[in-house]
PDB file of N, CA and C in Angstrom:
ATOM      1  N   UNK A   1     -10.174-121.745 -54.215  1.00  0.00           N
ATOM      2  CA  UNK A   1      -9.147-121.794 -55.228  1.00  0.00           C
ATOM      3  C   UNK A   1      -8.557-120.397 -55.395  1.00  0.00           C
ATOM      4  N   UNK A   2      -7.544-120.414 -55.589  1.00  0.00           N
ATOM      5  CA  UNK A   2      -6.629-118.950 -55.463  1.00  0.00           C
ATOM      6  C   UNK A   2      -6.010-119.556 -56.667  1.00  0.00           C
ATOM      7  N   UNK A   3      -5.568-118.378 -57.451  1.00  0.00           N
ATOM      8  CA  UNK A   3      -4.826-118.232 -58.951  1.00  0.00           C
ATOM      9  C   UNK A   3      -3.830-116.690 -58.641  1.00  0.00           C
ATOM     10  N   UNK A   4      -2.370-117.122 -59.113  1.00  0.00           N
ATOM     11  CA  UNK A   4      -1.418-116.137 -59.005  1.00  0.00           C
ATOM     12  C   UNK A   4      -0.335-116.449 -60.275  1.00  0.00           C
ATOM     13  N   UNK A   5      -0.600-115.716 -60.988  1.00  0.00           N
ATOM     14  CA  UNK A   5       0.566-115.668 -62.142  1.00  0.00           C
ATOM     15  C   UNK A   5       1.570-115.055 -62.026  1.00  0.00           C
ATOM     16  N   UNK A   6       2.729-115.518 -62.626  1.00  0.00           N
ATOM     17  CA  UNK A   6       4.473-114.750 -62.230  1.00  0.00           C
ATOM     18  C   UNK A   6       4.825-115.492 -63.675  1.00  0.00           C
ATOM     19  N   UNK A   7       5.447-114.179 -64.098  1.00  0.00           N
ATOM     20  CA  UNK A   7       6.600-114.049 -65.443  1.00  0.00           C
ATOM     21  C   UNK A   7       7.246-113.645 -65.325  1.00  0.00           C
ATOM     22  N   UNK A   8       8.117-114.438 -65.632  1.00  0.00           N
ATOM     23  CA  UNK A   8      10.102-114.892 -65.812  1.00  0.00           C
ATOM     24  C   UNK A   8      10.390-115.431 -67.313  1.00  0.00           C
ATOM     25  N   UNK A   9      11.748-114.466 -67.343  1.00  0.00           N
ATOM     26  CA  UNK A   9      12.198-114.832 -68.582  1.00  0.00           C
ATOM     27  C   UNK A   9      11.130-115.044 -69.683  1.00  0.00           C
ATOM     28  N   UNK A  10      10.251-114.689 -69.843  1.00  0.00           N
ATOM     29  CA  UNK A  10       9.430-114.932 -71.210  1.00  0.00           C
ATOM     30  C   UNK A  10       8.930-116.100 -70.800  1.00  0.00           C
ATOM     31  N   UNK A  11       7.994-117.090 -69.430  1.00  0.00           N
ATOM     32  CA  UNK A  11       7.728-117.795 -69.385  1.00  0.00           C
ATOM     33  C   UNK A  11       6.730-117.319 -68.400  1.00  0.00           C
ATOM     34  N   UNK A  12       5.334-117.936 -68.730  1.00  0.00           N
ATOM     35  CA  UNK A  12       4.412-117.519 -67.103  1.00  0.00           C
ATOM     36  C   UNK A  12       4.028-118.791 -66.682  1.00  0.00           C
ATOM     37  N   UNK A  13       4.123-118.814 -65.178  1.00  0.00           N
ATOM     38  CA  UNK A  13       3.806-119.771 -64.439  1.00  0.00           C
ATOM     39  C   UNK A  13       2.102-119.305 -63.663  1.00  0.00           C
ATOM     40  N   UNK A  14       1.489-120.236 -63.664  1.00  0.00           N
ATOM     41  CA  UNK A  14       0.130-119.850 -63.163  1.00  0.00           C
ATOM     42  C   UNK A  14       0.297-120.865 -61.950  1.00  0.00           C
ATOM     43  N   UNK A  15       0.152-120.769 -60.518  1.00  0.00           N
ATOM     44  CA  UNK A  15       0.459-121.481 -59.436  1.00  0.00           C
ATOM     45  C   UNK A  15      -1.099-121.215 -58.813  1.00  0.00           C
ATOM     46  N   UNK A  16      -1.758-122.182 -58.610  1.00  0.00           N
ATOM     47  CA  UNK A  16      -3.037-122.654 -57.862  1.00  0.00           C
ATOM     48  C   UNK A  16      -2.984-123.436 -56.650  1.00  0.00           C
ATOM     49  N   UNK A  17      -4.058-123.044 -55.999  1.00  0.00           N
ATOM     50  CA  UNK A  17      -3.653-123.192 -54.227  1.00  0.00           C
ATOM     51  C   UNK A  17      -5.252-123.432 -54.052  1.00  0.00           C
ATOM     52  N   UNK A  18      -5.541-124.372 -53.300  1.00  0.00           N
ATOM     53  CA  UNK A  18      -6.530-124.986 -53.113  1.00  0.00           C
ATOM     54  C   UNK A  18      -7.250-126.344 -53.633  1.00  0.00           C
ATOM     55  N   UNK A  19      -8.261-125.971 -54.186  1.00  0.00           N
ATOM     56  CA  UNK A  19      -9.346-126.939 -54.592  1.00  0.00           C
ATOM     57  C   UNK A  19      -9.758-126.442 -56.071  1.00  0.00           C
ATOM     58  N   UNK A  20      -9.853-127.664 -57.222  1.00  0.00           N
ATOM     59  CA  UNK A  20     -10.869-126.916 -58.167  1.00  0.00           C
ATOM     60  C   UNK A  20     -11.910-128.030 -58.256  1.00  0.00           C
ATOM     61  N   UNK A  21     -13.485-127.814 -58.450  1.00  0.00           N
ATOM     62  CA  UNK A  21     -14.090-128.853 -58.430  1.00  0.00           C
ATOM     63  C   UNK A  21     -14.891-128.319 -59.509  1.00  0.00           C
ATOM     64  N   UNK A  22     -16.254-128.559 -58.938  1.00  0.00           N
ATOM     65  CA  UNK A  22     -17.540-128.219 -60.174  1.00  0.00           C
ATOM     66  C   UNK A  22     -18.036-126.961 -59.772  1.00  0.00           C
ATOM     67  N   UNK A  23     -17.128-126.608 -58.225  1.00  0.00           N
ATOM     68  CA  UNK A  23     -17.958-125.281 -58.279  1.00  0.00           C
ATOM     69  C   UNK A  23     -17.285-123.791 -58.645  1.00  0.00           C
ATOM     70  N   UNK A  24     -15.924-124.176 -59.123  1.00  0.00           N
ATOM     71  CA  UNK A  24     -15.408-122.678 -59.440  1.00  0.00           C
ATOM     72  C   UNK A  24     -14.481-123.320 -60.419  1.00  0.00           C
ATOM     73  N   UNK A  25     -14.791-124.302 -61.036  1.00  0.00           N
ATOM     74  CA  UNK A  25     -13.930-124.920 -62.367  1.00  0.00           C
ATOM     75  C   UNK A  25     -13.982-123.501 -63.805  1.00  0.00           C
ATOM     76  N   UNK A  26     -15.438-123.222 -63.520  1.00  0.00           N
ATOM     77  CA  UNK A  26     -15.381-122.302 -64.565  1.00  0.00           C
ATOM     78  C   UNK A  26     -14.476-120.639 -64.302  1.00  0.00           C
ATOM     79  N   UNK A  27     -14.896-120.580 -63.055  1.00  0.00           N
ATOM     80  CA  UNK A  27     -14.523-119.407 -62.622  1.00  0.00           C
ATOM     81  C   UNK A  27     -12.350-119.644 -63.403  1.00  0.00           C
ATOM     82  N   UNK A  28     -11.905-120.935 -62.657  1.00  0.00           N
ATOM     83  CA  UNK A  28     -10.538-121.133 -62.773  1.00  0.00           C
ATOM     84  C   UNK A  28     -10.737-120.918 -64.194  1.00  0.00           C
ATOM     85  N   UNK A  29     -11.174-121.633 -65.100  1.00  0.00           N
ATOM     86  CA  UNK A  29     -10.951-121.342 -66.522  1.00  0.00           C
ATOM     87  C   UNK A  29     -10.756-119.969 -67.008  1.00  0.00           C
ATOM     88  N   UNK A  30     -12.170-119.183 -66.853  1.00  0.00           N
ATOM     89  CA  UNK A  30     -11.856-118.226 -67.107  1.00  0.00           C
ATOM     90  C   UNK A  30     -10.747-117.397 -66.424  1.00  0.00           C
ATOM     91  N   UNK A  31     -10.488-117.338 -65.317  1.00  0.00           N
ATOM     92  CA  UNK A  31      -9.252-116.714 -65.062  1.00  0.00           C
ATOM     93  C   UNK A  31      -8.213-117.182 -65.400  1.00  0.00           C
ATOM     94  N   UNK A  32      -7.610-117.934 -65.772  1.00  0.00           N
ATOM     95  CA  UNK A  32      -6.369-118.585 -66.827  1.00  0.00           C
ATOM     96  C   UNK A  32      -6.439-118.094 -68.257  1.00  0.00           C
ATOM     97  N   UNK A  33      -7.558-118.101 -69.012  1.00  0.00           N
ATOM     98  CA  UNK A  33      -7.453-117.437 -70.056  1.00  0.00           C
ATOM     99  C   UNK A  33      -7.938-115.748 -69.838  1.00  0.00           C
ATOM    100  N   UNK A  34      -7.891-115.506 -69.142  1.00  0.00           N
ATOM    101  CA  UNK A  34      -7.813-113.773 -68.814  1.00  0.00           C
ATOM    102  C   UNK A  34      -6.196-113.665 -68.683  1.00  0.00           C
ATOM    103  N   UNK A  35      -5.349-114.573 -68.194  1.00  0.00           N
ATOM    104  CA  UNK A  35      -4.097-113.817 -67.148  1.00  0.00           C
ATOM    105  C   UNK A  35      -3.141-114.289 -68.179  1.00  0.00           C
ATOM    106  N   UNK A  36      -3.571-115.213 -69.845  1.00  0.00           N
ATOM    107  CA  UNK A  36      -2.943-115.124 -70.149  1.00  0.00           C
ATOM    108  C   UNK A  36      -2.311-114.482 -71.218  1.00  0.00           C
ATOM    109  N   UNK A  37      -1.554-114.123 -71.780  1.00  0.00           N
ATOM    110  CA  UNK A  37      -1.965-113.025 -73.139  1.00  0.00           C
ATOM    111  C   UNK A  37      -1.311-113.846 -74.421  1.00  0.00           C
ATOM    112  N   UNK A  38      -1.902-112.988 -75.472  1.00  0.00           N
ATOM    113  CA  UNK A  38      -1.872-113.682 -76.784  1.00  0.00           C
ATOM    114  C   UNK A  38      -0.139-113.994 -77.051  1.00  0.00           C
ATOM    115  N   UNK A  39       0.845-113.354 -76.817  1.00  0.00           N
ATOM    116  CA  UNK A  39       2.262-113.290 -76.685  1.00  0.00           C
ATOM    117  C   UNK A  39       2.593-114.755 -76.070  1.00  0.00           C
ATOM    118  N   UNK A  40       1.963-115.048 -75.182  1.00  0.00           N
ATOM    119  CA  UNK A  40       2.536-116.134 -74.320  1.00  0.00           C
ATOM    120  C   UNK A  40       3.055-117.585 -75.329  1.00  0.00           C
ATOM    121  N   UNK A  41       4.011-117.853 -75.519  1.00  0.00           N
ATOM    122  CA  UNK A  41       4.483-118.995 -75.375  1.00  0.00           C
ATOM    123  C   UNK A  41       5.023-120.249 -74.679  1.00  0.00           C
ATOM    124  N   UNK A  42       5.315-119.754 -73.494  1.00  0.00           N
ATOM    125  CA  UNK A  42       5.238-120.986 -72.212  1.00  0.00           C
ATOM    126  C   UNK A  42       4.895-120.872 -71.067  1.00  0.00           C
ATOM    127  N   UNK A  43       3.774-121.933 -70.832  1.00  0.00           N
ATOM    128  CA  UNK A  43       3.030-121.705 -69.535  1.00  0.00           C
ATOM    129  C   UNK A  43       3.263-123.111 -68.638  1.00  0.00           C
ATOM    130  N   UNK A  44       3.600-122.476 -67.941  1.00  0.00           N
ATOM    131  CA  UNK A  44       3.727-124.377 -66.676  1.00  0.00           C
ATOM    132  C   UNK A  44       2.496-123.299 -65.571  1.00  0.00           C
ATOM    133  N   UNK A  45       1.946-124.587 -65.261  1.00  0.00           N
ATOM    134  CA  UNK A  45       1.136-124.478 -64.182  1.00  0.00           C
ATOM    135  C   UNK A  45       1.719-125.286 -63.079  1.00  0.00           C
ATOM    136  N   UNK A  46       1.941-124.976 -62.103  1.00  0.00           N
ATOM    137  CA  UNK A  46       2.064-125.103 -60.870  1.00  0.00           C
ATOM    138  C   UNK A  46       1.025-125.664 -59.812  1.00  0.00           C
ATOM    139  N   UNK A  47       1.088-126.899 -59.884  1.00  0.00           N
ATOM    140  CA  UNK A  47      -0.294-127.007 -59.334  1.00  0.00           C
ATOM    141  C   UNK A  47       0.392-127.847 -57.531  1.00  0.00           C
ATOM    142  N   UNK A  48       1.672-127.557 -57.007  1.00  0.00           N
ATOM    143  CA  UNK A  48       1.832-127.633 -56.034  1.00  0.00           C
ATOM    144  C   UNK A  48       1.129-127.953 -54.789  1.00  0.00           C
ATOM    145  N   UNK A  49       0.247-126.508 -54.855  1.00  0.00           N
ATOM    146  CA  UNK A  49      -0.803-126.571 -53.676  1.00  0.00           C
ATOM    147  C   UNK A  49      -2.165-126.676 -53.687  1.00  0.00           C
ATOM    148  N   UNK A  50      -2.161-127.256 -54.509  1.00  0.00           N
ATOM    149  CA  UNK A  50      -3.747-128.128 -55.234  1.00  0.00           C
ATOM    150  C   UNK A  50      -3.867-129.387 -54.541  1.00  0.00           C
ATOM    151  N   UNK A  51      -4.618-128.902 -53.732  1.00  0.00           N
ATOM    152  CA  UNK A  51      -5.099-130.604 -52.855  1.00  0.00           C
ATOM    153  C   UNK A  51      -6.019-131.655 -53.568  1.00  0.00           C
ATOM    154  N   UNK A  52      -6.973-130.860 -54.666  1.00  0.00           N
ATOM    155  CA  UNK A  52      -8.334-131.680 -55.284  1.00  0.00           C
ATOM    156  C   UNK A  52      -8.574-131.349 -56.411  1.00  0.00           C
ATOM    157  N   UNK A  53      -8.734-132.228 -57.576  1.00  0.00           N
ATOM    158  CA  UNK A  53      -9.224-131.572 -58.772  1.00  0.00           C
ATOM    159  C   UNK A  53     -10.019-132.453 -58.994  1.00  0.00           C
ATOM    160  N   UNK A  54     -11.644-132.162 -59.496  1.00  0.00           N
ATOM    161  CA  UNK A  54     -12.493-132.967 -59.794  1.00  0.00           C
ATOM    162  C   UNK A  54     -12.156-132.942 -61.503  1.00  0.00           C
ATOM    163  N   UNK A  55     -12.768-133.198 -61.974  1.00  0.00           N
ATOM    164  CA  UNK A  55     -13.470-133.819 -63.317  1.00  0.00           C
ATOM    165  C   UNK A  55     -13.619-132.788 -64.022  1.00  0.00           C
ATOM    166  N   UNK A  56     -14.673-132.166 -63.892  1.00  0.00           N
ATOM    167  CA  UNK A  56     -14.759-130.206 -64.167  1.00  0.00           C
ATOM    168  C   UNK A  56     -13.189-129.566 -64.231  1.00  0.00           C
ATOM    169  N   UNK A  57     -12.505-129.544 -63.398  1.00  0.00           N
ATOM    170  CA  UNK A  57     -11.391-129.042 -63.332  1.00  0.00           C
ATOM    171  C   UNK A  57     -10.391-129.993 -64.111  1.00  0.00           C
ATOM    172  N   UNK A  58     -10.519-131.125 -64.257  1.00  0.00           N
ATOM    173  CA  UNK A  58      -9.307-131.632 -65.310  1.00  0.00           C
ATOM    174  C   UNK A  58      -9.536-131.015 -66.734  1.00  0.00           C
ATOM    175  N   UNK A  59     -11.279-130.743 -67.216  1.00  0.00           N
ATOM    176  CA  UNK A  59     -11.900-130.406 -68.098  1.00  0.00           C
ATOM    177  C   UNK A  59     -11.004-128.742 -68.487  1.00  0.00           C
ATOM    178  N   UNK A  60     -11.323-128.001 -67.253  1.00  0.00           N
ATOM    179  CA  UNK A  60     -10.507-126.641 -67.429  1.00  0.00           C
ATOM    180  C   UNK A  60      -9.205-126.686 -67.888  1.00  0.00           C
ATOM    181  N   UNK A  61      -8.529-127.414 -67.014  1.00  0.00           N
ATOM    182  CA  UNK A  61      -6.864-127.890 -67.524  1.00  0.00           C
ATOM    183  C   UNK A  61      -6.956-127.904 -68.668  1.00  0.00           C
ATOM    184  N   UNK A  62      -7.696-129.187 -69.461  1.00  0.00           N
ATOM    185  CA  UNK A  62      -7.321-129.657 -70.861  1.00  0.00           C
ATOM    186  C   UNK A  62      -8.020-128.458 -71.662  1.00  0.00           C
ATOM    187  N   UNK A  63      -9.001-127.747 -71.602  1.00  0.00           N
ATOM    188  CA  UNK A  63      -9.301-126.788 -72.552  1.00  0.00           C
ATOM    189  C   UNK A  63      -8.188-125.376 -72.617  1.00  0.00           C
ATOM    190  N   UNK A  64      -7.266-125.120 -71.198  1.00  0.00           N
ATOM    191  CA  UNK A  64      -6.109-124.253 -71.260  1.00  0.00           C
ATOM    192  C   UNK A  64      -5.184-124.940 -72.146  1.00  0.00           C
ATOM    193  N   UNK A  65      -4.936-125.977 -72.104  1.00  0.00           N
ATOM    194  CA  UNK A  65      -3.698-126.751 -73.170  1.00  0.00           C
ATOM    195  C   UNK A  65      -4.223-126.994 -74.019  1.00  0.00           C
ATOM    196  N   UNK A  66      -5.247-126.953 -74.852  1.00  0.00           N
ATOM    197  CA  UNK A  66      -6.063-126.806 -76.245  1.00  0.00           C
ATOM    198  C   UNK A  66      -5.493-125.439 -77.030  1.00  0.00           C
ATOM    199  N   UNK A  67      -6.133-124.129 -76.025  1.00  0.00           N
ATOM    200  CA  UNK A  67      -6.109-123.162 -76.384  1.00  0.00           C
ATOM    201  C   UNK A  67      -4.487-122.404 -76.749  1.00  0.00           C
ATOM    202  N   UNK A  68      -3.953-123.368 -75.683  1.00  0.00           N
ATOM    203  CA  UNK A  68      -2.658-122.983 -75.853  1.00  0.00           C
ATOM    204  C   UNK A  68      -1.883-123.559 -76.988  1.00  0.00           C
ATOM    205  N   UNK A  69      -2.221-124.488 -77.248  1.00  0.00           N
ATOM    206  CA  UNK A  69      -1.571-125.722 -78.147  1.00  0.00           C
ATOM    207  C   UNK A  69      -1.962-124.622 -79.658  1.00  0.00           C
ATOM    208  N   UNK A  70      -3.234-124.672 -79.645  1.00  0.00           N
ATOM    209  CA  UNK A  70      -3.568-123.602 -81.014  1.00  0.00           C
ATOM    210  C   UNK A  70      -2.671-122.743 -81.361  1.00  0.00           C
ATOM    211  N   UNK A  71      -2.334-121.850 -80.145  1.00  0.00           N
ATOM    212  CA  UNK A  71      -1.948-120.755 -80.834  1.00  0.00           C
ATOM    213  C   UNK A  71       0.137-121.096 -80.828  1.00  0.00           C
ATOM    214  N   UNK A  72       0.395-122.320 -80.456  1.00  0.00           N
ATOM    215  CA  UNK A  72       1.814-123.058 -80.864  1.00  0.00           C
ATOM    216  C   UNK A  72       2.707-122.527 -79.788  1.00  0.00           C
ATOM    217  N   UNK A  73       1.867-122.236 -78.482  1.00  0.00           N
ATOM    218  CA  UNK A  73       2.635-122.167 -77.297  1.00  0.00           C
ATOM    219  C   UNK A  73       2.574-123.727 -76.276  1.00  0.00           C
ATOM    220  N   UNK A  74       3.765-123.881 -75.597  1.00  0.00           N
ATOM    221  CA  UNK A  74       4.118-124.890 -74.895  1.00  0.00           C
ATOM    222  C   UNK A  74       3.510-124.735 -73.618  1.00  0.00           C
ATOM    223  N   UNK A  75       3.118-125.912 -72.927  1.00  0.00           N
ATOM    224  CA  UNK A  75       2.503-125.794 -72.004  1.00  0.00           C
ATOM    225  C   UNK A  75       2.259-127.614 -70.974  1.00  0.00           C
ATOM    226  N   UNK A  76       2.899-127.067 -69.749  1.00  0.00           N
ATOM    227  CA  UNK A  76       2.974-128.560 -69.011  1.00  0.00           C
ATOM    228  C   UNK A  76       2.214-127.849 -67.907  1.00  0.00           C
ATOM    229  N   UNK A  77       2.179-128.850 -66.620  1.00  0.00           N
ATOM    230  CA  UNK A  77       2.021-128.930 -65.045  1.00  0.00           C
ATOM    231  C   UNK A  77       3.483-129.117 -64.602  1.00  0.00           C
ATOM    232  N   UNK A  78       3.451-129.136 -63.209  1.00  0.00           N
ATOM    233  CA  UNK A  78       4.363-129.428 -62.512  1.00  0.00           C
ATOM    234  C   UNK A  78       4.292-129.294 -61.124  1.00  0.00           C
ATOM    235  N   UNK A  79       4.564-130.333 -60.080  1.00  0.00           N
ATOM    236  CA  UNK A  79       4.760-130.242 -58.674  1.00  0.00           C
ATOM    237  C   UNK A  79       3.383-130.894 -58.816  1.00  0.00           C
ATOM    238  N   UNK A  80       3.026-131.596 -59.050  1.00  0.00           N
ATOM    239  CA  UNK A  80       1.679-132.577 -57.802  1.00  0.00           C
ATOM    240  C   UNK A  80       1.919-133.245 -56.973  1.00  0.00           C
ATOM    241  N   UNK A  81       1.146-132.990 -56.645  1.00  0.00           N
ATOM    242  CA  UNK A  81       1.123-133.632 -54.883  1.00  0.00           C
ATOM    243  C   UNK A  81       0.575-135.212 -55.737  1.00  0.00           C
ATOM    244  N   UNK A  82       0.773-136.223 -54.886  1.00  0.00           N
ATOM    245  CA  UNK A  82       0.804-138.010 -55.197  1.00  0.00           C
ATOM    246  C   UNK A  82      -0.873-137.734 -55.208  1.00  0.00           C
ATOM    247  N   UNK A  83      -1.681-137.832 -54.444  1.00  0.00           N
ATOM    248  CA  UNK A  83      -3.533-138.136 -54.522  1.00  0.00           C
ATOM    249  C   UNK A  83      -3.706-137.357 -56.216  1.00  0.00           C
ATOM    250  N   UNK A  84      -3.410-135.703 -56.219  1.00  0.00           N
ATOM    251  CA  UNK A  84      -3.841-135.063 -57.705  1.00  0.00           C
ATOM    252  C   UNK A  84      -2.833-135.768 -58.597  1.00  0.00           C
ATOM    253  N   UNK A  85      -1.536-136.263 -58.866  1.00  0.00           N
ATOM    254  CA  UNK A  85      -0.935-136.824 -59.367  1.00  0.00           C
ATOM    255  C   UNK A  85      -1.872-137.845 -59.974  1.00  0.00           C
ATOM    256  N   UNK A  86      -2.155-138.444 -59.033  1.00  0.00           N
ATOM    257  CA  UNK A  86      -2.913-139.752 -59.305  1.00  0.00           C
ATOM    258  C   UNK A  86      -3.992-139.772 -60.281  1.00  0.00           C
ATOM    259  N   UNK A  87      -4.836-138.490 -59.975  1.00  0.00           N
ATOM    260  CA  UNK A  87      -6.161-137.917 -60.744  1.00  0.00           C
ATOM    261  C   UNK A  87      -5.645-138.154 -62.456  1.00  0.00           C
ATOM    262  N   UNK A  88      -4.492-136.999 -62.554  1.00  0.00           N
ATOM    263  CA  UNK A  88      -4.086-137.051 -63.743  1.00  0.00           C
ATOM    264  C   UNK A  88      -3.654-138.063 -64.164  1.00  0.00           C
ATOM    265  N   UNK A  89      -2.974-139.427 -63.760  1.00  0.00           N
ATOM    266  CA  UNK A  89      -2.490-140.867 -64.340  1.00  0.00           C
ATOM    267  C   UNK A  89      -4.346-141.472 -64.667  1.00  0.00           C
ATOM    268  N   UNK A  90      -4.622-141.356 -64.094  1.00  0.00           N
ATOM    269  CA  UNK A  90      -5.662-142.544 -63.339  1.00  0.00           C
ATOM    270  C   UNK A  90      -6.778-141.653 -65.109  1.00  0.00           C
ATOM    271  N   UNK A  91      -6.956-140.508 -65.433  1.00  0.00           N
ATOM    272  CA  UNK A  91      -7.686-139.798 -66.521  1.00  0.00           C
ATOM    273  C   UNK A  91      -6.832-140.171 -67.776  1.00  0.00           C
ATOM    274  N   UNK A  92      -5.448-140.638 -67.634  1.00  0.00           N
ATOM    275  CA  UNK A  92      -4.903-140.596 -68.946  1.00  0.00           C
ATOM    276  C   UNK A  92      -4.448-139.157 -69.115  1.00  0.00           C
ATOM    277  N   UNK A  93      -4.662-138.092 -68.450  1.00  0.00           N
ATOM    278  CA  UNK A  93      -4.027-136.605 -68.940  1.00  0.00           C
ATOM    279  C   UNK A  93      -2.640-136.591 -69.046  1.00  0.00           C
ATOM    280  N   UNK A  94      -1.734-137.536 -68.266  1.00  0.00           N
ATOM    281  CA  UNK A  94      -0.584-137.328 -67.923  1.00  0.00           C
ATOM    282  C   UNK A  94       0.355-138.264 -68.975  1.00  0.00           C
ATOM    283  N   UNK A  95      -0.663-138.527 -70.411  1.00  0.00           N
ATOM    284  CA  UNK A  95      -0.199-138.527 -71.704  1.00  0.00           C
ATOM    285  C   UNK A  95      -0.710-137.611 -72.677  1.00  0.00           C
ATOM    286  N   UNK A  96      -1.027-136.977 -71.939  1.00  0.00           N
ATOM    287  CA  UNK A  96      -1.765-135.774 -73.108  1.00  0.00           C
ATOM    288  C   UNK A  96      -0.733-134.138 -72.641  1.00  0.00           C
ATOM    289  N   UNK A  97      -0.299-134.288 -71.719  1.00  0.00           N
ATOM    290  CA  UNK A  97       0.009-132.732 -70.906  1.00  0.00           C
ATOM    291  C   UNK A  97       0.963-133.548 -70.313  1.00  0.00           C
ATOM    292  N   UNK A  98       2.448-132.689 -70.314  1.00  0.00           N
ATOM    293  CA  UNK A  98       3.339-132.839 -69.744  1.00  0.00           C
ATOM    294  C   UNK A  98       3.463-132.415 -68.466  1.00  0.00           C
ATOM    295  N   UNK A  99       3.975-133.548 -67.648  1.00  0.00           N
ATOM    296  CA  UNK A  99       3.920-133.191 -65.923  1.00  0.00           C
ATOM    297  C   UNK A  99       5.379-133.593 -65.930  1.00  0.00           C
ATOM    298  N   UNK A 100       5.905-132.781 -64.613  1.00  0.00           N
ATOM    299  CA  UNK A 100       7.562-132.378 -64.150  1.00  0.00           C
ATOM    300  C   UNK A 100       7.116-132.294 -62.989  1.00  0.00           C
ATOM    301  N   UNK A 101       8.684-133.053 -62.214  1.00  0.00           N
ATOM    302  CA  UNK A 101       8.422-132.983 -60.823  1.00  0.00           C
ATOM    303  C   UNK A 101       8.669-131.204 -59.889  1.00  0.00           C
ATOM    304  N   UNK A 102       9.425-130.907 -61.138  1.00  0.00           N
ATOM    305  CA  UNK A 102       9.733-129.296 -60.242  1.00  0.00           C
ATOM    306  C   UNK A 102       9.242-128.361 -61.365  1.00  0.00           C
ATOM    307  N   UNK A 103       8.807-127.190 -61.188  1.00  0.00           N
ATOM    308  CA  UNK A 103       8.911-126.101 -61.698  1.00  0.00           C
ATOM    309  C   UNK A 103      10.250-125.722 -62.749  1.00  0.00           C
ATOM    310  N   UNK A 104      11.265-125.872 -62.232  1.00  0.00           N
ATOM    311  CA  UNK A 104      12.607-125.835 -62.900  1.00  0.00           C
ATOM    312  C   UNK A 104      12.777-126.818 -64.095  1.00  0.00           C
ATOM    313  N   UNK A 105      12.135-127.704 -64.076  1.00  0.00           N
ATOM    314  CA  UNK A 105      12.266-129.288 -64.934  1.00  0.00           C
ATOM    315  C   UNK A 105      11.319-128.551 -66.506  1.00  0.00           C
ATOM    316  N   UNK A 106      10.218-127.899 -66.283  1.00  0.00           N
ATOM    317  CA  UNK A 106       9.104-127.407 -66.624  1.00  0.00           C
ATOM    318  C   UNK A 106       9.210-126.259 -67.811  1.00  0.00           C
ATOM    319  N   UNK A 107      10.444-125.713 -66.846  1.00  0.00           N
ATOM    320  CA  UNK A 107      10.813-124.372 -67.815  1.00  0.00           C
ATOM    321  C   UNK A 107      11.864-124.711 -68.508  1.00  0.00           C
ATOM    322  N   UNK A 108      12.730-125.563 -68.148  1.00  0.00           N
ATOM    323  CA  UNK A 108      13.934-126.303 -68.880  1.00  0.00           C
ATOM    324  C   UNK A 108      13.408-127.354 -70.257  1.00  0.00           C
ATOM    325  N   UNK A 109      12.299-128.265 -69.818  1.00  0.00           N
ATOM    326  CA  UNK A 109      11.866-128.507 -70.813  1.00  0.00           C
ATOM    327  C   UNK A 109      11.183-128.063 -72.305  1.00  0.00           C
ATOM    328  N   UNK A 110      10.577-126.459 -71.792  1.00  0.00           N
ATOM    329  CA  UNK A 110      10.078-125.455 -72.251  1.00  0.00           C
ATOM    330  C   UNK A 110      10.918-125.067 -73.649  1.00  0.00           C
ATOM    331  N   UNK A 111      11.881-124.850 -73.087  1.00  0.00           N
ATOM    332  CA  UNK A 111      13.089-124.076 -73.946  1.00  0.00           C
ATOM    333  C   UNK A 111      13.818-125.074 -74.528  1.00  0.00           C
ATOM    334  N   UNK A 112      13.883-126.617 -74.707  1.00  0.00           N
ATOM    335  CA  UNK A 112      14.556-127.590 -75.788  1.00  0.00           C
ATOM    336  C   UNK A 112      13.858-127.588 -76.842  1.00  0.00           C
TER     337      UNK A 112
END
């Protein structure tokens, strides 16, 4: 699992590349709430090049959109691939956390 954050316009995107399962779910957590700072108000995650998310890792997701939700910052996904797509329908997350088919959809929604 690889984690790379980019801020634009007052918005950070966290883009993940790989796998998150049970064995570096925590590791991903904690590095999401390291990269993000107390300022932040909109975060889309990018989960593009995410081939696998177990259970553990949907767990990480929903505790980043907890934490975020607290402090009254906005926060979706965007770009899944159809199998992780599926993960998130198939858990119910994808009524809890807003998913967009593009990145662009993500940050546009951000700002209404």
């Amino acid at each position: 699992m690889e984690l790379t954050i980019e801020r634009e316009g007052g918005a950070v995107t966290a883009k993940v590349n790989g796998r998150i399962d049970s064995t570096n779910a925590r590791d991903f957590e904690e590095a999401i709430r390291t990269s993000i700072e107390d300022g932040d108000r909109t975060v889309v995650m990018d989960l593009e090049n995410l081939s696998y998310i177990s259970s553990a890792g949907l767990r990480a997701v929903l505790m980043t959109a907890k934490t975020l939700w607290k402090r009254d910052a906005k926060f979706s996904l965007c770009s899944l691939s159809g199998p992780v797509k599926e993960v998130f329908e198939i858990s119910g997350f994808d009524k809890i956390i807003p998913i967009h088919d593009t990145r662009e959809a993500a940050l546009a929604s951000a700002s209404d």
